[in-house]
N, C-alpha and C. Protein backbone atom coordinates (compact mmCIF):
# COMPACT_ATOMS: atom_id res chain seq x y z
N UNK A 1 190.26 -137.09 21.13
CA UNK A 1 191.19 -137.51 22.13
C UNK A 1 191.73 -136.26 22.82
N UNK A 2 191.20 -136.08 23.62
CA UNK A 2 191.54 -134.64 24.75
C UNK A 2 192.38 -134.78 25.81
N UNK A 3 193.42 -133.85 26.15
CA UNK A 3 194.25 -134.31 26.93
C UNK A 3 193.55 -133.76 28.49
N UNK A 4 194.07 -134.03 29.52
CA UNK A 4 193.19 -133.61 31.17
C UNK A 4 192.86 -131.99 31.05
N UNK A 5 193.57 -131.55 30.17
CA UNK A 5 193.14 -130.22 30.49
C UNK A 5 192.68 -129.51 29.16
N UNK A 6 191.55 -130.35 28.75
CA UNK A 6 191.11 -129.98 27.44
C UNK A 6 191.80 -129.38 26.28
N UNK A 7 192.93 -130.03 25.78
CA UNK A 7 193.38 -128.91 24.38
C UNK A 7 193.81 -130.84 23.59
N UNK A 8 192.71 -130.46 22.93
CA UNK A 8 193.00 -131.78 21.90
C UNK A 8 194.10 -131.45 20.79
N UNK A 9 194.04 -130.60 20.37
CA UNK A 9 194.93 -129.78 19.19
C UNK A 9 196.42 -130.67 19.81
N UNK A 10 196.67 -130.28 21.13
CA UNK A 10 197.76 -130.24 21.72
C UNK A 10 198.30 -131.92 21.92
N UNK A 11 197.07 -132.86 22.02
CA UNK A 11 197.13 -133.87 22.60
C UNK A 11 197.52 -134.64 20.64
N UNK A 12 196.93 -134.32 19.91
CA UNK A 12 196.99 -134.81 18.51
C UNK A 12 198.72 -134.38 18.21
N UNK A 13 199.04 -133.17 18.37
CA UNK A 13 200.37 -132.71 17.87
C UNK A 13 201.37 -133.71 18.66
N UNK A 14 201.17 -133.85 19.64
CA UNK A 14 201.88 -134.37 20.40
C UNK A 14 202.33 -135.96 20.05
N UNK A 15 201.17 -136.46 19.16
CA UNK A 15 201.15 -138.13 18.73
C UNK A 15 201.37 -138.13 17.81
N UNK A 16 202.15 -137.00 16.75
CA UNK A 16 202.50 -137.20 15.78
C UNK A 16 204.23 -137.09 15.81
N UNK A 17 204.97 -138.16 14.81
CA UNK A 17 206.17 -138.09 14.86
C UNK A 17 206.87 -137.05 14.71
N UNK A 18 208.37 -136.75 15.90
CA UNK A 18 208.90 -135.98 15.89
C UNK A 18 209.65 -135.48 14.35
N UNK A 19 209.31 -135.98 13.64
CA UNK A 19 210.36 -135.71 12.41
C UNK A 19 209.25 -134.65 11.92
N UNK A 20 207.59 -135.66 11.86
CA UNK A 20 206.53 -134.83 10.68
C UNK A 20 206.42 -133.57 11.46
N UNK A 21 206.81 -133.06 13.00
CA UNK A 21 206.64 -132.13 13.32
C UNK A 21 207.20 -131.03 13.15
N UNK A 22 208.79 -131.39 12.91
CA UNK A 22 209.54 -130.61 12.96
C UNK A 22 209.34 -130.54 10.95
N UNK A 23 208.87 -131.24 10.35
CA UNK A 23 208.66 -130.75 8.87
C UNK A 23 207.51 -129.70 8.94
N UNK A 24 206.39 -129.91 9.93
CA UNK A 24 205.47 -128.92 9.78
C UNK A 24 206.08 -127.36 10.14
N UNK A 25 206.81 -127.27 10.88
CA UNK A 25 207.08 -126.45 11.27
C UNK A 25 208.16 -125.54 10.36
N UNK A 26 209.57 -126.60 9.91
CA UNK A 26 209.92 -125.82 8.80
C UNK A 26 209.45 -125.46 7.24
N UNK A 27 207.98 -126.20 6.96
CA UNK A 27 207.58 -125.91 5.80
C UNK A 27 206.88 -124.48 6.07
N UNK A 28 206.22 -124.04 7.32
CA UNK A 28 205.56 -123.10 7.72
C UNK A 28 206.12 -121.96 7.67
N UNK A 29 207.73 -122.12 8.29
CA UNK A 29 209.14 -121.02 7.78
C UNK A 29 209.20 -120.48 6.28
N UNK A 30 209.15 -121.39 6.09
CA UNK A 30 208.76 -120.94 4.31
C UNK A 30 207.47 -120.32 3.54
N UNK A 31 206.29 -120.74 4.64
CA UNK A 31 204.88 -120.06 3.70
C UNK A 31 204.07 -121.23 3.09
N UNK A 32 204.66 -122.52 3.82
CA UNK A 32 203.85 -123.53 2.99
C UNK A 32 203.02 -124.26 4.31
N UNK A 33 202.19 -125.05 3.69
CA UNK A 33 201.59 -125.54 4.58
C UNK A 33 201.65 -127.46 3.99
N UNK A 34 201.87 -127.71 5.27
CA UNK A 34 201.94 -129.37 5.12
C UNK A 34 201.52 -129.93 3.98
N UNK A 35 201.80 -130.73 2.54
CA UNK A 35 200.71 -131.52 1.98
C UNK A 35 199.89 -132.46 2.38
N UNK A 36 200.04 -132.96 3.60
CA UNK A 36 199.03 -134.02 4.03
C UNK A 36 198.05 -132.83 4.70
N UNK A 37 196.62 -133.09 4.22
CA UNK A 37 195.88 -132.17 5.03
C UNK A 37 195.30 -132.39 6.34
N UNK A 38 195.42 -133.45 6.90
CA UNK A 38 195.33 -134.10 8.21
C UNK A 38 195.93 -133.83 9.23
N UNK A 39 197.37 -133.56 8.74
CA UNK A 39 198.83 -133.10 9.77
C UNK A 39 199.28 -131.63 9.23
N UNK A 40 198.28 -131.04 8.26
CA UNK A 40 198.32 -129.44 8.55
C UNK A 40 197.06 -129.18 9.33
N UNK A 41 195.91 -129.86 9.39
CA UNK A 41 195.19 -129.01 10.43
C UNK A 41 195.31 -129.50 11.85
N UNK A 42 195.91 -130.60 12.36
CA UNK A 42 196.83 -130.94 13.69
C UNK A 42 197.66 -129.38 13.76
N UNK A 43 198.43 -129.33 13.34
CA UNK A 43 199.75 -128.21 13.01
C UNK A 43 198.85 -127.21 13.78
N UNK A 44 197.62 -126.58 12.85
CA UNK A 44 197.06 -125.64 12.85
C UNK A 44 196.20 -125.20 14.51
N UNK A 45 195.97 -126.76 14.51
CA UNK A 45 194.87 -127.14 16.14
C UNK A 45 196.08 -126.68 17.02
N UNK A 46 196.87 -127.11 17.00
CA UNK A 46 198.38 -126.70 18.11
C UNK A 46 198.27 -125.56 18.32
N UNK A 47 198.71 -124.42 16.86
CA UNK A 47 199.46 -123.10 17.09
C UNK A 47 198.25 -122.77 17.58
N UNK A 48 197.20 -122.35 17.47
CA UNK A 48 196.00 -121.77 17.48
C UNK A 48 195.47 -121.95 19.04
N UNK A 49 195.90 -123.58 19.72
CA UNK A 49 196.01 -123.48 20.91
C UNK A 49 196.53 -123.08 21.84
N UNK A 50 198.06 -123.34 21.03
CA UNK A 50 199.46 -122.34 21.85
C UNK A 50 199.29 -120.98 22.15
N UNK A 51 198.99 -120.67 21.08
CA UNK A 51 198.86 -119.41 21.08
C UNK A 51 197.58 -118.14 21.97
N UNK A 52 196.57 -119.43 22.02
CA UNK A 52 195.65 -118.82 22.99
C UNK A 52 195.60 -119.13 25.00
N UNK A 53 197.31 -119.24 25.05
CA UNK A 53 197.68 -119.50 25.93
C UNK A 53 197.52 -118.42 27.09
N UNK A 54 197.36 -117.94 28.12
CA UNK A 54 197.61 -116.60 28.54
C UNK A 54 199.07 -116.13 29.04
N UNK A 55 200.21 -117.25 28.98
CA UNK A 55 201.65 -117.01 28.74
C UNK A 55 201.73 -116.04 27.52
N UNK A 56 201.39 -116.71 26.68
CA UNK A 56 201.48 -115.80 25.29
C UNK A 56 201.00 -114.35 25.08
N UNK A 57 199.94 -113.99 26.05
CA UNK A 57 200.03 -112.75 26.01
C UNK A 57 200.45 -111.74 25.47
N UNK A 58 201.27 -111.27 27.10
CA UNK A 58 202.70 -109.96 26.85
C UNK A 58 203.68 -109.99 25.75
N UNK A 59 203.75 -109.07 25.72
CA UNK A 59 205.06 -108.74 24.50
C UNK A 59 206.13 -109.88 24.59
N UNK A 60 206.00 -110.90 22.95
CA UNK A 60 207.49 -111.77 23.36
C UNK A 60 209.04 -111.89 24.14
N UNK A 61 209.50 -110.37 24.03
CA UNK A 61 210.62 -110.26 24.34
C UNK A 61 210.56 -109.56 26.36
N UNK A 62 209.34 -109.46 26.92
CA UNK A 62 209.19 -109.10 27.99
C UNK A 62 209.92 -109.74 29.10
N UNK A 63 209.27 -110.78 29.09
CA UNK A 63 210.16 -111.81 29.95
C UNK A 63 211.68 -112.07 30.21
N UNK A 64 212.04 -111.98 29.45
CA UNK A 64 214.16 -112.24 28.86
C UNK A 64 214.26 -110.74 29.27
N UNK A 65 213.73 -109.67 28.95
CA UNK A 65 214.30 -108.34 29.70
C UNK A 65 214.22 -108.16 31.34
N UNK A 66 213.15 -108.38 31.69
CA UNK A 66 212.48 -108.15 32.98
C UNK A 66 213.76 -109.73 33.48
N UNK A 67 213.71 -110.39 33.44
CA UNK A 67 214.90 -111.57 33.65
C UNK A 67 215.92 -111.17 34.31
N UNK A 68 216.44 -110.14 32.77
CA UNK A 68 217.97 -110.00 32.67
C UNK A 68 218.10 -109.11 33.30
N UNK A 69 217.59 -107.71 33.36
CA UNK A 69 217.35 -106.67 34.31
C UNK A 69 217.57 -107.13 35.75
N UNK A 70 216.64 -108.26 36.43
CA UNK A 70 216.42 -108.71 37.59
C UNK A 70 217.89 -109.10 38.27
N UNK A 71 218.26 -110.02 36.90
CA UNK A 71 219.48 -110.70 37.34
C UNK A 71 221.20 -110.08 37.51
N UNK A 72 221.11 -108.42 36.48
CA UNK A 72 222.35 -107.92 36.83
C UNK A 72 222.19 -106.77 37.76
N UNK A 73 220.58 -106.78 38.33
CA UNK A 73 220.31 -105.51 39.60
C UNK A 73 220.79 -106.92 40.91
N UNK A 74 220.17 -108.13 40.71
CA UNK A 74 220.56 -108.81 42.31
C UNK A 74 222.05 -109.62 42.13
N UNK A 75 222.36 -109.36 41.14
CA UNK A 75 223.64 -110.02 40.92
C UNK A 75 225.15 -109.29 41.96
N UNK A 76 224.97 -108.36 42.55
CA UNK A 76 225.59 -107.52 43.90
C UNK A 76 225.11 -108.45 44.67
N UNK A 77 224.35 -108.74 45.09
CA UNK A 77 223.91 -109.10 46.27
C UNK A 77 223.17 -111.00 46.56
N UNK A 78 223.29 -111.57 45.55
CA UNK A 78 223.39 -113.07 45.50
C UNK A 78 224.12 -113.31 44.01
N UNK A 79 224.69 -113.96 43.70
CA UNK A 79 224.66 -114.76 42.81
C UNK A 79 223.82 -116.18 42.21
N UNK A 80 223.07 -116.78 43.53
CA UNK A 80 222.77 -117.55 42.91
C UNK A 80 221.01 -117.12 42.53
N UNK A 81 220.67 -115.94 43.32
CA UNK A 81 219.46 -115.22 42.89
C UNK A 81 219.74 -114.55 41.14
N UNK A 82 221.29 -114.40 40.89
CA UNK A 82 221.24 -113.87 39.53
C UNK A 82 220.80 -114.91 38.44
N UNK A 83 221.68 -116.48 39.15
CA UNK A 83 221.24 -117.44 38.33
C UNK A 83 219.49 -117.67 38.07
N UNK A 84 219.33 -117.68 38.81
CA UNK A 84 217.55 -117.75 38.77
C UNK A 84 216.45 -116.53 37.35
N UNK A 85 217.69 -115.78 38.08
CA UNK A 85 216.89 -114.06 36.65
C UNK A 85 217.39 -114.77 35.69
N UNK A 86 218.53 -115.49 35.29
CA UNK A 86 219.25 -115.90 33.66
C UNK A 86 218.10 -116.55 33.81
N UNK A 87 218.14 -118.23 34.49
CA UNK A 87 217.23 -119.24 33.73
C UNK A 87 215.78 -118.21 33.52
N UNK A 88 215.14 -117.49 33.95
CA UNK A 88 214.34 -117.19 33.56
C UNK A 88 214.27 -116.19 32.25
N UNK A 89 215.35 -115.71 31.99
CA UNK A 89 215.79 -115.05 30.45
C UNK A 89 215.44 -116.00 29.45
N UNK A 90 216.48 -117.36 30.03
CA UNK A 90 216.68 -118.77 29.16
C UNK A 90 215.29 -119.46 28.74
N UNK A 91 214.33 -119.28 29.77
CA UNK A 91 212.90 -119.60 29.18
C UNK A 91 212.29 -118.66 28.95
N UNK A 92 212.17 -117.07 28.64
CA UNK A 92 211.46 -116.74 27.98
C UNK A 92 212.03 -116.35 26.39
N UNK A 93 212.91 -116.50 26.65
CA UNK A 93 213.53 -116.69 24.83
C UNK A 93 213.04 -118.09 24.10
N UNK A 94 212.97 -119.33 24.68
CA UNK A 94 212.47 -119.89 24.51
C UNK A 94 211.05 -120.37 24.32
N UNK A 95 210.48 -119.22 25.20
CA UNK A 95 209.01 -119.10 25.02
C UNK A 95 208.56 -118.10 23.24
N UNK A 96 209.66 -117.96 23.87
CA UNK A 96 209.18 -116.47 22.35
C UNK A 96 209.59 -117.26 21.05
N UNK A 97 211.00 -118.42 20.91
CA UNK A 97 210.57 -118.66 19.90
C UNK A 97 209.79 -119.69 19.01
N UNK A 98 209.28 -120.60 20.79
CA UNK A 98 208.06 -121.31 20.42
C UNK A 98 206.96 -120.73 20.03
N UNK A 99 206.53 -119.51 20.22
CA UNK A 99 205.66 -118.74 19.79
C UNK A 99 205.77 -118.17 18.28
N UNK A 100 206.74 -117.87 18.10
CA UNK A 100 207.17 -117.76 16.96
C UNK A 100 206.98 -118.95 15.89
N UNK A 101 207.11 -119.66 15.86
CA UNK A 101 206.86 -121.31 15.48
C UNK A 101 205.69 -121.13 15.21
N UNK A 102 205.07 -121.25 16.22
CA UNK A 102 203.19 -121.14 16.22
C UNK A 102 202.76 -120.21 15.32
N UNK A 103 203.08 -118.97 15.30
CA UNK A 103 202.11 -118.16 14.64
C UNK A 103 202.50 -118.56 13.18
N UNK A 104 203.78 -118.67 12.84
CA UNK A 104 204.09 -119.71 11.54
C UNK A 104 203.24 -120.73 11.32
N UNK A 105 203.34 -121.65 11.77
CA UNK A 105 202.17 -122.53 11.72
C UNK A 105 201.01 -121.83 11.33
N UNK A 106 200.50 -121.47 12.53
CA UNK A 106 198.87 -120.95 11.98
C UNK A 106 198.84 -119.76 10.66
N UNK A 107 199.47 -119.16 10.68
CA UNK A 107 199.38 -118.61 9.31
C UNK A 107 199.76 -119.30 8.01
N UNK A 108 200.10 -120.87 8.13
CA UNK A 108 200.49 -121.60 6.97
C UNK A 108 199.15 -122.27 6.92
N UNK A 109 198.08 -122.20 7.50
CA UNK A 109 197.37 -122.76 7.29
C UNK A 109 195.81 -122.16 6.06
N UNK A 110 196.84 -121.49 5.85
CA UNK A 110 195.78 -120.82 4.73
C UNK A 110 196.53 -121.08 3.32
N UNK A 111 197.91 -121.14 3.66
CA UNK A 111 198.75 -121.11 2.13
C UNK A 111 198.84 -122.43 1.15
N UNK A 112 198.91 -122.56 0.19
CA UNK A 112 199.18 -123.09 -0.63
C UNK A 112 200.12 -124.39 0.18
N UNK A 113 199.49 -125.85 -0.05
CA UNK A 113 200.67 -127.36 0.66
C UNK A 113 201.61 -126.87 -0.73
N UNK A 114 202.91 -127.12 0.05
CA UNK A 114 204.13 -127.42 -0.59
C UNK A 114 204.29 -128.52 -1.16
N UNK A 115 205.29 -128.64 -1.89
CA UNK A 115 205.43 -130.37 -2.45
C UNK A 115 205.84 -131.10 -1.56
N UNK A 116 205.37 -132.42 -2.09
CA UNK A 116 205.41 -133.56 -0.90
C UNK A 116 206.82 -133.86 -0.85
């Protein structure tokens, strides 16, 4: 089941309940990997996709600097151009610690399932 722009990983994670997701994700915080082995290699199809994003790239913290920089150099001269540099701080912190997530994930996919 592939979503329009080919990342099935993405399209599977996505149809699984918000609760088992957010368990995959904090068992991964820890070093464990899902006990159902079905919804750790979903988990795994995700990060592995996320991650081969070309957002993901550059250095995590690039974005939120280059942002914030932007926004207290035009912040003289618009304010609402400063607002624009924040929200873009506001999503790349957010990018970074969805990424962060991910590589958790995919590196839980080698470890030892936790208890159920």
């Amino acid at each position: 089941m592939a979503t329009s722009d080919g990342r099935p990983g993405t399209q599977a994670w996505k149809a699984l309940p918000r609760d088992v997701r957010h368990d995959v994700i904090r068992r991964a915080g820890y070093g464990e990997r899902h006990p159902d082995p079905v919804t750790a290699a979903v988990g795994a199809a995700w990060a592995r996709e996320y991650l081969a994003r070309w957002w993901n790239r550059p250095p995590g913290l690039l974005l939120p600097i280059v942002s914030g920089g932007f926004a207290a150099y035009i912040y003289d001269y618009s304010a609402a151009a400063a607002g624009v540099g924040l929200a873009g701080m506001i999503g790349g912190l957010q990018l970074w610690r969805q990424r962060r997530m991910a590589r958790d994930v995919a590196a839980a996919e080698t470890a030892e399932p936790g208890p159920a």
